[in-house]
Protein backbone atom coordinates (compact mmCIF):
# COMPACT_ATOMS: atom_id res chain seq x y z
CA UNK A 1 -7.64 -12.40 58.76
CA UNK A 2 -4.90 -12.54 56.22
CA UNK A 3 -1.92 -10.45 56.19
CA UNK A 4 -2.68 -8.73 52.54
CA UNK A 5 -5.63 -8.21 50.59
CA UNK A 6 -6.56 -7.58 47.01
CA UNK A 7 -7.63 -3.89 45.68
CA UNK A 8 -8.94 -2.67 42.89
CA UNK A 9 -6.72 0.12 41.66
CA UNK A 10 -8.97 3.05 40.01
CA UNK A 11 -5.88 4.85 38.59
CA UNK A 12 -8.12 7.51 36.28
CA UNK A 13 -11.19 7.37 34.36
CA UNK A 14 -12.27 4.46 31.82
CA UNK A 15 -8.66 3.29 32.36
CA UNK A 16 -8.22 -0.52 33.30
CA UNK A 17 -8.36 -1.55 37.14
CA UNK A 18 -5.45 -3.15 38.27
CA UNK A 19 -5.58 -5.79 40.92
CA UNK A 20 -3.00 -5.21 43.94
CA UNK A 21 -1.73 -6.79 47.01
CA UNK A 22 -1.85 -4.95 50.16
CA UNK A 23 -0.97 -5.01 53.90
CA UNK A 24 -4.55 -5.82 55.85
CA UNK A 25 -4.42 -3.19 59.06
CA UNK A 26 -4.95 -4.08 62.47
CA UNK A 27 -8.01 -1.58 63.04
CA UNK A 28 -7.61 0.89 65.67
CA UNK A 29 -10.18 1.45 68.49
CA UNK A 30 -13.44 1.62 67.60
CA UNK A 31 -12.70 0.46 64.07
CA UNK A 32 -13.89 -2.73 62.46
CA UNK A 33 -12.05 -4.35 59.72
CA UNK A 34 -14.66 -6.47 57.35
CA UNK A 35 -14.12 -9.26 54.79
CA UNK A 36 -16.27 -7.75 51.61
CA UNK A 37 -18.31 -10.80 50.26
CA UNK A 38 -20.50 -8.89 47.44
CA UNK A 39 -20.05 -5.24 46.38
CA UNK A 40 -22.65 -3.92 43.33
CA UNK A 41 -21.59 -1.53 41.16
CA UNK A 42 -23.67 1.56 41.89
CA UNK A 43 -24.43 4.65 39.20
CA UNK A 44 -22.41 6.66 40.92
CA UNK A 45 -19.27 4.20 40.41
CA UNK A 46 -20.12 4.39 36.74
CA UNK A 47 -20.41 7.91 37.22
CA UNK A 48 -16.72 8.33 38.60
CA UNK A 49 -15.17 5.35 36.42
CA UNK A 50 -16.92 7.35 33.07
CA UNK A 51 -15.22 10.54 34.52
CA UNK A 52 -18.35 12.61 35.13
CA UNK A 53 -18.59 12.33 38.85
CA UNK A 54 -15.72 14.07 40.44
CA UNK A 55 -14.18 12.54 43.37
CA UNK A 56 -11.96 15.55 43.45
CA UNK A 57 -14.46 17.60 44.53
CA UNK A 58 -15.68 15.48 47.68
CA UNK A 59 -11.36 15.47 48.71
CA UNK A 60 -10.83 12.31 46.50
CA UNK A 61 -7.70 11.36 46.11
CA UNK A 62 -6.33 8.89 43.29
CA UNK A 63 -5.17 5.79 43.22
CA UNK A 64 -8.20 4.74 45.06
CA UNK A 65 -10.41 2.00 44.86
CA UNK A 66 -14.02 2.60 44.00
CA UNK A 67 -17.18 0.80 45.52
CA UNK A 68 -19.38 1.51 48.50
CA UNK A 69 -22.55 -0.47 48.09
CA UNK A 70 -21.11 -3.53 49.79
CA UNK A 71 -21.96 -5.82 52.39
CA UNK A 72 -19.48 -8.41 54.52
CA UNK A 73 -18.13 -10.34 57.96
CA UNK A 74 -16.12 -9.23 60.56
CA UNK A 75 -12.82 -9.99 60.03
CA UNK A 76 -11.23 -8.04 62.85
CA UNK A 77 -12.66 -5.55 65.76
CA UNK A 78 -11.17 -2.73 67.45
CA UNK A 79 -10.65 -1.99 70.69
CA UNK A 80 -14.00 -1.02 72.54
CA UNK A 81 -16.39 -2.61 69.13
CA UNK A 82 -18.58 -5.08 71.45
CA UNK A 83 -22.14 -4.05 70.23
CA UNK A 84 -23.66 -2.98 66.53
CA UNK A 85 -25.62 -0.10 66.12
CA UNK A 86 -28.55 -1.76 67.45
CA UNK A 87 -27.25 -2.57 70.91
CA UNK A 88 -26.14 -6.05 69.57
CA UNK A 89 -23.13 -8.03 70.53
CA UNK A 90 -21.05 -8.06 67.26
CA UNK A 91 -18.44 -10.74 67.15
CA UNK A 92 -15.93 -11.95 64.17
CA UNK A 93 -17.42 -14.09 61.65
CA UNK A 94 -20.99 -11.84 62.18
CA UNK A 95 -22.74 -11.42 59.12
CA UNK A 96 -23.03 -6.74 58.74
CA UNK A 97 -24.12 -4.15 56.75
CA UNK A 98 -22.40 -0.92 57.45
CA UNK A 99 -22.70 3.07 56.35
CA UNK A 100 -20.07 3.96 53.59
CA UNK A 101 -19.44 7.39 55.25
CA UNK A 102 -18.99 9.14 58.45
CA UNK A 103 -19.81 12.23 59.62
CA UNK A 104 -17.12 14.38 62.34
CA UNK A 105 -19.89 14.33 65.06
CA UNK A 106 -18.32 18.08 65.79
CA UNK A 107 -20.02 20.10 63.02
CA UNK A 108 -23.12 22.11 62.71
CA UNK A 109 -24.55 20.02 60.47
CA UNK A 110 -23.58 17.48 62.71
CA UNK A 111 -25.01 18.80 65.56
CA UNK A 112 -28.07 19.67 64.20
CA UNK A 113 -28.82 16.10 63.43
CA UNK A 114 -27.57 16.40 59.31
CA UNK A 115 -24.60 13.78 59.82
CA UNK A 116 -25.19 13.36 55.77
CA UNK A 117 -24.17 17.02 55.24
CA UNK A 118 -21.09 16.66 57.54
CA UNK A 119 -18.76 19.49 56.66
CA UNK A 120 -15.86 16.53 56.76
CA UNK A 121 -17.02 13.91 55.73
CA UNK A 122 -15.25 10.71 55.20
CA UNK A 123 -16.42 8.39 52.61
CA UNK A 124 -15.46 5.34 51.06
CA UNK A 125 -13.80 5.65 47.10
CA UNK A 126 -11.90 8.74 48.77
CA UNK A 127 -8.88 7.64 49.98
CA UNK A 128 -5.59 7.04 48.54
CA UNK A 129 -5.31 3.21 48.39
CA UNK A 130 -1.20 3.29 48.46
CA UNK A 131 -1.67 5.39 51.77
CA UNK A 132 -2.93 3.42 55.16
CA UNK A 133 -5.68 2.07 55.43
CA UNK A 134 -5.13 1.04 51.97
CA UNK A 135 -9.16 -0.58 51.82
CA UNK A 136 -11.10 2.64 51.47
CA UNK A 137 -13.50 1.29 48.62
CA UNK A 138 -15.60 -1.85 48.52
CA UNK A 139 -13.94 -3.58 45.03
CA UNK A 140 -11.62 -5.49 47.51
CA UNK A 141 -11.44 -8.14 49.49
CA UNK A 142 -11.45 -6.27 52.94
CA UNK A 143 -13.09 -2.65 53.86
CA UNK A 144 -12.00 -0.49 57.11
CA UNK A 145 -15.06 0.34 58.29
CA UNK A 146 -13.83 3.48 60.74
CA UNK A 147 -14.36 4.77 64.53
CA UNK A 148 -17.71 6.46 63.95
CA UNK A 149 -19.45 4.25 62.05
CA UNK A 150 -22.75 2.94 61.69
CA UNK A 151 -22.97 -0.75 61.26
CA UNK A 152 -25.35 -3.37 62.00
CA UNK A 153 -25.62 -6.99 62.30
CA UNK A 154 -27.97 -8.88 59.73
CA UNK A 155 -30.53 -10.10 60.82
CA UNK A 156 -30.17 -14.24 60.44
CA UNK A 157 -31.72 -15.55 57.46
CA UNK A 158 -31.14 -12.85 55.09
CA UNK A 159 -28.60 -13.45 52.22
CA UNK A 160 -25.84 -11.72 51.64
CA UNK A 161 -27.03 -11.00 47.69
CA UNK A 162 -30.33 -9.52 48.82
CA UNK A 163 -28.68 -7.28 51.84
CA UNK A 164 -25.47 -5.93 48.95
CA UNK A 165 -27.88 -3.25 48.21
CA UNK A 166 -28.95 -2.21 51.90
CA UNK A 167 -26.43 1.01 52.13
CA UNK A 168 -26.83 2.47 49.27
CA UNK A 169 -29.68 2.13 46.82
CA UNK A 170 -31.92 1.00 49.42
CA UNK A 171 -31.39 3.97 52.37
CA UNK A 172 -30.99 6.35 49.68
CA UNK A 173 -34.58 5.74 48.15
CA UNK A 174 -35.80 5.83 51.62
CA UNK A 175 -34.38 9.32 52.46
CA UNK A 176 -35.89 10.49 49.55
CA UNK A 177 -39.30 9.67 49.79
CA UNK A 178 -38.94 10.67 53.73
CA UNK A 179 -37.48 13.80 52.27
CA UNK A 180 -40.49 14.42 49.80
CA UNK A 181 -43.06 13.49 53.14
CA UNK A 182 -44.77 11.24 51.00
CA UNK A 183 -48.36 10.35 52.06
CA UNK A 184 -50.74 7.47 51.91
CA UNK A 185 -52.66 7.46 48.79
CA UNK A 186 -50.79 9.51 47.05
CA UNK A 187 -48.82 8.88 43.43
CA UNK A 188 -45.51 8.64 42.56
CA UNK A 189 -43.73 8.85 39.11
CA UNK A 190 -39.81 7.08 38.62
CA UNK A 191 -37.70 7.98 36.16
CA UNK A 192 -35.46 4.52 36.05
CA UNK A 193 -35.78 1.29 36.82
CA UNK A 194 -32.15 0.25 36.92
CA UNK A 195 -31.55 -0.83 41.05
CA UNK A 196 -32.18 2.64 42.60
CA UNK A 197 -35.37 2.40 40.72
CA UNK A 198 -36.56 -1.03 41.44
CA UNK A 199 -35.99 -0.44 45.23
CA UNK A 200 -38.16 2.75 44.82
CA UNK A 201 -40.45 1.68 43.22
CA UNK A 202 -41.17 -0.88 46.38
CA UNK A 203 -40.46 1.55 49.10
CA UNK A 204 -42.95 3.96 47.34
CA UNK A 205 -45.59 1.26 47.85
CA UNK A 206 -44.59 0.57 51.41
CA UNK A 207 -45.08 3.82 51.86
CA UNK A 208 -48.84 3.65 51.02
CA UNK A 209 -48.55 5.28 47.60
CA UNK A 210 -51.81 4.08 45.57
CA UNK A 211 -50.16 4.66 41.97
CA UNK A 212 -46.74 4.07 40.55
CA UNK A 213 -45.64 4.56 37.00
CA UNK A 214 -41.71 3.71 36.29
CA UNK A 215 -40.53 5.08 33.34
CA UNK A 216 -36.90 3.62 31.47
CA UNK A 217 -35.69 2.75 27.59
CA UNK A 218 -34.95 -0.89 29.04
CA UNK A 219 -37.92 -3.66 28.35
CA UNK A 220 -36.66 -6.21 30.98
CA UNK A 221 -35.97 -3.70 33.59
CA UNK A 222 -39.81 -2.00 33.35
CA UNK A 223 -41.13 -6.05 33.50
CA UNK A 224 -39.00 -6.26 36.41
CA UNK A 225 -40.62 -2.73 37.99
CA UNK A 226 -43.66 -4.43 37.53
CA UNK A 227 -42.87 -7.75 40.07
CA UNK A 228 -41.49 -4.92 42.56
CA UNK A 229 -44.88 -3.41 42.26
CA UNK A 230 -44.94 -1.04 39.62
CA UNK A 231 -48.51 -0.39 38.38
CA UNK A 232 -47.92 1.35 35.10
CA UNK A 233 -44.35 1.31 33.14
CA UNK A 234 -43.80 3.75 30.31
CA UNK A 235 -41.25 2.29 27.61
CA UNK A 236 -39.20 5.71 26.44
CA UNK A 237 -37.59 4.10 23.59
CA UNK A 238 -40.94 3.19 22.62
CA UNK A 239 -42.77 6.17 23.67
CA UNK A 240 -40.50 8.57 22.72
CA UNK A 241 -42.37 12.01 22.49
CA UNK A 242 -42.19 13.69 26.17
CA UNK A 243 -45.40 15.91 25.74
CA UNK A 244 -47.50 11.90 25.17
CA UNK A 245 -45.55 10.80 28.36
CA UNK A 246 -46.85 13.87 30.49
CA UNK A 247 -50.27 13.52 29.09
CA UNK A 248 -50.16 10.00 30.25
CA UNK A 249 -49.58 10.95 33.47
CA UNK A 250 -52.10 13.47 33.69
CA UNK A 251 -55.12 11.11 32.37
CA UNK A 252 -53.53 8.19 34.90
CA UNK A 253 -54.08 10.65 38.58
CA UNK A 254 -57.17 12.41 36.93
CA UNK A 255 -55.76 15.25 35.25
CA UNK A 256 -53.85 16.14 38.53
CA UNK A 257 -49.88 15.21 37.80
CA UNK A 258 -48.51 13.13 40.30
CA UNK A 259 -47.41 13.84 43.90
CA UNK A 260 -44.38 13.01 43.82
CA UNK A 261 -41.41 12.54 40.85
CA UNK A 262 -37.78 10.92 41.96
CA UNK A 263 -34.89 11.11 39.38
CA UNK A 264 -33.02 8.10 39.48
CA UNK A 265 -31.31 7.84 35.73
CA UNK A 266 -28.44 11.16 36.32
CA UNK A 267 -29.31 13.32 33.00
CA UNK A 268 -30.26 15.93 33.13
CA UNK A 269 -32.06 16.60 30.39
CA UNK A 270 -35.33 14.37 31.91
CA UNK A 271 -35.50 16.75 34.84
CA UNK A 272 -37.59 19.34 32.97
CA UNK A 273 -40.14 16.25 32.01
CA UNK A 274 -40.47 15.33 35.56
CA UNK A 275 -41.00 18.27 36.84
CA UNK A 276 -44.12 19.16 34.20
CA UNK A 277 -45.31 15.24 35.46
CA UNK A 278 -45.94 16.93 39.10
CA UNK A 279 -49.40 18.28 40.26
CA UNK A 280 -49.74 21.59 42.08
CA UNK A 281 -47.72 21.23 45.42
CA UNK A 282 -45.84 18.30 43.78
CA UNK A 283 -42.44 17.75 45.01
CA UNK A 284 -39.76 16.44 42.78
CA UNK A 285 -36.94 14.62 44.23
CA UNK A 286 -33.22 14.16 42.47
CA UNK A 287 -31.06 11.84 43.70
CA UNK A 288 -29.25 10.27 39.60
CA UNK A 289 -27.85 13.56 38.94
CA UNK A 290 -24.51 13.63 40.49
CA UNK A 291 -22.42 14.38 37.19
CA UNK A 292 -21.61 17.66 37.98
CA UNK A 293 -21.35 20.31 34.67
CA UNK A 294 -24.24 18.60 33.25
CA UNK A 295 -27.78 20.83 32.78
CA UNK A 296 -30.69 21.57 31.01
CA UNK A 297 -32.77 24.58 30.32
CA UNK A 298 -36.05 24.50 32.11
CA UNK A 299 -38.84 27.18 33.05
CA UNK A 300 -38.45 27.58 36.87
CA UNK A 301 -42.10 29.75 36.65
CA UNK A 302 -43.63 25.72 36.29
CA UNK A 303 -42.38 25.30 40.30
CA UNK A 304 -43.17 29.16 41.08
CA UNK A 305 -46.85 29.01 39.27
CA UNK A 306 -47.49 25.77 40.75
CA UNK A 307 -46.20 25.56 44.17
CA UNK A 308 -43.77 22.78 43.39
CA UNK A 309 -40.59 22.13 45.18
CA UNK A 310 -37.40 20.56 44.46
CA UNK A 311 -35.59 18.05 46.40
CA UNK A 312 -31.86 17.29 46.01
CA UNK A 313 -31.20 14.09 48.09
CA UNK A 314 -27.98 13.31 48.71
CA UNK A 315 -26.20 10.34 51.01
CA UNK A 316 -28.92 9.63 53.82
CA UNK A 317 -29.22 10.11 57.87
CA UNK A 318 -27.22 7.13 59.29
CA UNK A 319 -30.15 5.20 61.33
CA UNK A 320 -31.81 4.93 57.53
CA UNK A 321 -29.74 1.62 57.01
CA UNK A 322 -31.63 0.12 60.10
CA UNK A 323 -34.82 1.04 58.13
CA UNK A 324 -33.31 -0.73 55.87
CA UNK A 325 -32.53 -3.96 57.07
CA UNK A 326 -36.18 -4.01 58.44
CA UNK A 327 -37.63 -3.41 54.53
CA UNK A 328 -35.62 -6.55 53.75
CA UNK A 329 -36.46 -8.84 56.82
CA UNK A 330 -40.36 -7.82 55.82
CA UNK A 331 -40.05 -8.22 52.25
CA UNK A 332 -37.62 -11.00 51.50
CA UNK A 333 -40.75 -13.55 51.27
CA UNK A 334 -42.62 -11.71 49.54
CA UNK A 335 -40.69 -9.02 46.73
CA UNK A 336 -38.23 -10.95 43.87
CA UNK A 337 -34.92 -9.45 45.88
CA UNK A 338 -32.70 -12.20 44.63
CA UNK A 339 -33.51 -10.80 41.02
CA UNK A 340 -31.84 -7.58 41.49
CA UNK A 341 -28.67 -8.58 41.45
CA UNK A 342 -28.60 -10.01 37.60
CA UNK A 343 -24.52 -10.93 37.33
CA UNK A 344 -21.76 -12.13 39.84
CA UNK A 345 -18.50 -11.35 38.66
CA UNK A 346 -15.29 -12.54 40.34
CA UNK A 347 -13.15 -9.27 41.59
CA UNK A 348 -10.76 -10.16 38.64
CA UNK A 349 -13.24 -9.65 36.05
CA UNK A 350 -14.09 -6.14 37.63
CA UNK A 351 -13.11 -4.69 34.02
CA UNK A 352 -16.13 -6.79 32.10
CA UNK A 353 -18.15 -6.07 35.16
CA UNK A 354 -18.02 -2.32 34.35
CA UNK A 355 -18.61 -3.12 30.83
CA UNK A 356 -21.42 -4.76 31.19
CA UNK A 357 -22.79 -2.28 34.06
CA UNK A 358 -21.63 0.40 31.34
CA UNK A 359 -23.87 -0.83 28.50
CA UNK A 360 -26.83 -1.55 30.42
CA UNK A 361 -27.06 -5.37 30.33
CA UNK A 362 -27.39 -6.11 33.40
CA UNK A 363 -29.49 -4.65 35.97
CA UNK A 364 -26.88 -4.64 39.20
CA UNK A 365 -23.72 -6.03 38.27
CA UNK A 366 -21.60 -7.27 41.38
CA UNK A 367 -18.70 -8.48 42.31
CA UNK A 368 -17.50 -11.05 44.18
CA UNK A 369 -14.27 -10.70 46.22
């Protein structure tokens, strides 16, 4: 392990990051100091480097350095770190995949089993990077993954690139849907196929749904919704009159709506469509809209008169990133994972990176510490 490390410095919002040097830490027992090889740049990074999600209000502190959907090796254990998550002996060098947040343990949500509505949490892109730890976000070269924490060892044979997306976009689509109790043979509508989307969209079929329609504005992502199972895609640019997108959905489950809508683009505007797209008892699930002082008017007498719920889905129950890493190890043969990530950017080039991520040119843009 190296005595300093390079971090991205998120100073404010759409303001340049600037690459600093700083001190490593020894980690302290029960901590677990990882070398970051990939971290993806997430919506909700977007979200706080646009200025519209507000790290302020989860305790954020600035500078800090942004990035939590991020994968590594050890680089350094603590005190009394012998075994993963799973039981597994965990030793530098080992290939893990690790929660971006932890929960007190001491709470009441805590203690009743909601570790993802902690009342102090700790997350990742929260910390002040001048202040120790100094690697509290994954756009730098090491993370301190803290006492607490849930990590796991990858399983061999799964690459780094395919497992970047494990502890975020992957658990999180998996909460939902175990949120929304969906059933075999039931359908599924997704607004976006950016990488939240695309993961959905194959979870929703592992799950045993018999019909899902993506919808985007983004030609290459819906063809790429289709190789992750997508049975119908709905062009918006192309399409662009809501009440011909509902009445697709309607003539595609037999008049019904679907069982299940999940929000995965953060306007709010779309929520009202989505919700119209459900069938009586429908559940619609929101996980994209994190900007907060963003709404929409809709007609809450569509989820009264219908028996529809709502869902808001945020973070996910720690064991979800073993689910996981067991989606990957049973998919990796057989679902285009690799494609996901569309462009590797060295951390110095984080700046185009967020352009690129910003514009929508790339599907998952990463970087590369």
């Amino acid at each position: 392990m190296s005595a300093t490390g390079r971090v991205a410095l998120f100073r404010e919002p759409r303001h340049p990051f600037d690459l600093v040097e700083m001190p490593v830490p020894e980690p302290r027992p029960g901590a677990v100091v990882v070398r970051v090889r990939i971290a993806n740049v997430c919506g909700s990074d977007l979200h706080a480097w646009r200025g519209d999600f507000r790290l302020a209000g989860l305790g954020g502190k600035l500078p800090t350095v942004l990035g939590h959907e991020m994968t590594g090796t050890v680089a350094a254990l603590g005190r009394g770190v012998e075994r993963d998550s799973n039981g597994h002996p965990l030793r530098e060098g080992d290939h893990v995949v690790f929660t971006y947040f932890t929960g007190c343990g001491n709470c009441l949500s805590c203690q009743r089993g909601r570790r993802a509505a902690c009342d102090h949490i700790d997350m990742a892109m929260t910390g002040n990077a001048t202040e120790w730890p100094h690697f509290v976000g994954g756009y730098a070269e090491y993370f301190y993954v803290k006492p607490g924490s849930t990590i796991y060892k990858v399983p061999l044979g799964l690459p780094i690139e395919i497992v970047a997306g494990a502890n975020c976009a992957l658990s999180q689509v998996i909460a939902g849907f175990e949120r929304a109790s969906l059933s075999f043979n039931e359908t599924v509508v997704i607004q976006g196929a950016g990488g939240l989307g695309l993961y959905a969209t194959a979870v929703a079929k592992a799950f045993g749904a018999r019909l899902v329609v993506v919808l985007d504005a983004v030609g290459d992502r819906l063809a790429m919704a289709r190789r992750f199972g997508a049975d119908v895609m709905i062009n918006v640019a192309e399409d662009t009159d809501e009440r011909s997108r509902i009445n697709q959905i309607r003539v595609l489950t037999d008049g019904r709506g679907a069982d299940v809508v999940m929000e995965l683009v953060g306007r709010a505007d779309i929520v009202p469509e989505g919700i119209r797209m459900l069938a009586q008892f429908g559940r619609y699930v929101g996980i994209g809209n994190i900007n907060a002082g963003h709404s929409h008017p809709f007609d809450p007498s569509r989820l009264v008169m219908s028996n529809k719920s709502m869902l808001g889905v945020a973070l996910y129950e720690p064991f979800t990133l073993g689910k996981a890493l067991r989606f990957l190890e049973r998919n990796r043969d057989r679902l285009p994972l690799d494609q996901l990530l569309s462009a590797k950017f060295p951390l110095d080039q984080i700046n185009e990176a967020f352009a690129q991520a910003d514009r929508r040119t790339v599907v998952r843009a990463s970087l590369v510490p």
